[in-house]
Protein backbone atom coordinates (compact mmCIF):
# COMPACT_ATOMS: atom_id res chain seq x y z
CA UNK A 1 0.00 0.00 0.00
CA UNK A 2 2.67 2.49 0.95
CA UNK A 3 4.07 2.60 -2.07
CA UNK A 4 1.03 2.79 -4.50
CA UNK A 5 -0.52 5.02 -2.16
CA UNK A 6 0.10 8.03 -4.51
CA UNK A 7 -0.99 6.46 -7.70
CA UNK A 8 -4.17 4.86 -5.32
CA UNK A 9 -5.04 8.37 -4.39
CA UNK A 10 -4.86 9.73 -8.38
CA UNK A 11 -6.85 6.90 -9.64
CA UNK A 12 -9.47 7.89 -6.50
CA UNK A 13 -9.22 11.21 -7.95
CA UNK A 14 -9.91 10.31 -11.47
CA UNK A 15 -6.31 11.36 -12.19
CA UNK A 16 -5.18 7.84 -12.98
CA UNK A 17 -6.61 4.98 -14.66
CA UNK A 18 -8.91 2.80 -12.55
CA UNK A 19 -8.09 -0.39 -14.77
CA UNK A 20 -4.78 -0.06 -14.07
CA UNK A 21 -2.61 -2.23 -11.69
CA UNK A 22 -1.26 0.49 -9.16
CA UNK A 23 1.23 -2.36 -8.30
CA UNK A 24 3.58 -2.39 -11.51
CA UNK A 25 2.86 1.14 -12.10
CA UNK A 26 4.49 2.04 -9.06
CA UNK A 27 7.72 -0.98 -9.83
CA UNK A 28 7.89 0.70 -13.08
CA UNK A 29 7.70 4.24 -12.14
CA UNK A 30 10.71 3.36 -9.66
CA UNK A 31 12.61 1.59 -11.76
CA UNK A 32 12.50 4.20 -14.13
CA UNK A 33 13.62 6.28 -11.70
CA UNK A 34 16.74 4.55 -10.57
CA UNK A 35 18.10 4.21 -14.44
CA UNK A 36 17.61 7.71 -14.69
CA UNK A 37 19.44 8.00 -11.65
CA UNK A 38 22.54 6.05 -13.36
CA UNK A 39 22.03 7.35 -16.59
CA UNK A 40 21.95 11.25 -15.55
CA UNK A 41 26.03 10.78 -14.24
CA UNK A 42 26.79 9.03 -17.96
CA UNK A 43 24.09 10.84 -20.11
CA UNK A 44 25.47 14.65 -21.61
CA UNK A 45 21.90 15.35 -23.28
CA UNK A 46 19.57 16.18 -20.92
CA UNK A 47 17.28 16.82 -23.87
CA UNK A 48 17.37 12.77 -24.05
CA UNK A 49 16.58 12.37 -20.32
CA UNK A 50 13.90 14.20 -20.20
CA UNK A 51 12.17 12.57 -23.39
CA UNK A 52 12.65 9.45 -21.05
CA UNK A 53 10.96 11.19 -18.35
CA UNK A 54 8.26 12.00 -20.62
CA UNK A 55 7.59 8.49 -21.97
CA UNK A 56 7.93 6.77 -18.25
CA UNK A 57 5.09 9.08 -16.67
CA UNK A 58 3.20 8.78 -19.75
CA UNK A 59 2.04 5.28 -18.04
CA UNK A 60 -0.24 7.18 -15.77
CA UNK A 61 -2.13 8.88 -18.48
């Protein structure tokens, strides 16, 4: 729970998907995360980052 409770409280909202599994949204929201993490100290186009940003939220649409 603690860690889908954002994306719980958006799809409460209407924000988010209903039919969605909160679960692997959240795994793949944070796994996004940490390879941005790794990439960002590698990575000299932020421009490119940011597109990946972009695609990974795009999930909660």
């Amino acid at each position: 729970m603690e860690r889908t409770f954002y994306i719980q409280k958006g799809m409460k909202d209407g924000q988010i998907d209903k039919t969605k599994n909160a679960e692997a949204m959240a795994f793949a929201l944070f796994t996004l995360y940490s390879g941005l993490r790794v990439l960002a100290k590698i990575e000299e186009n932020k421009q490119k980052l940011m597109e990946m940003v972009h695609v990974g939220l795009s999930i909660l649409d």
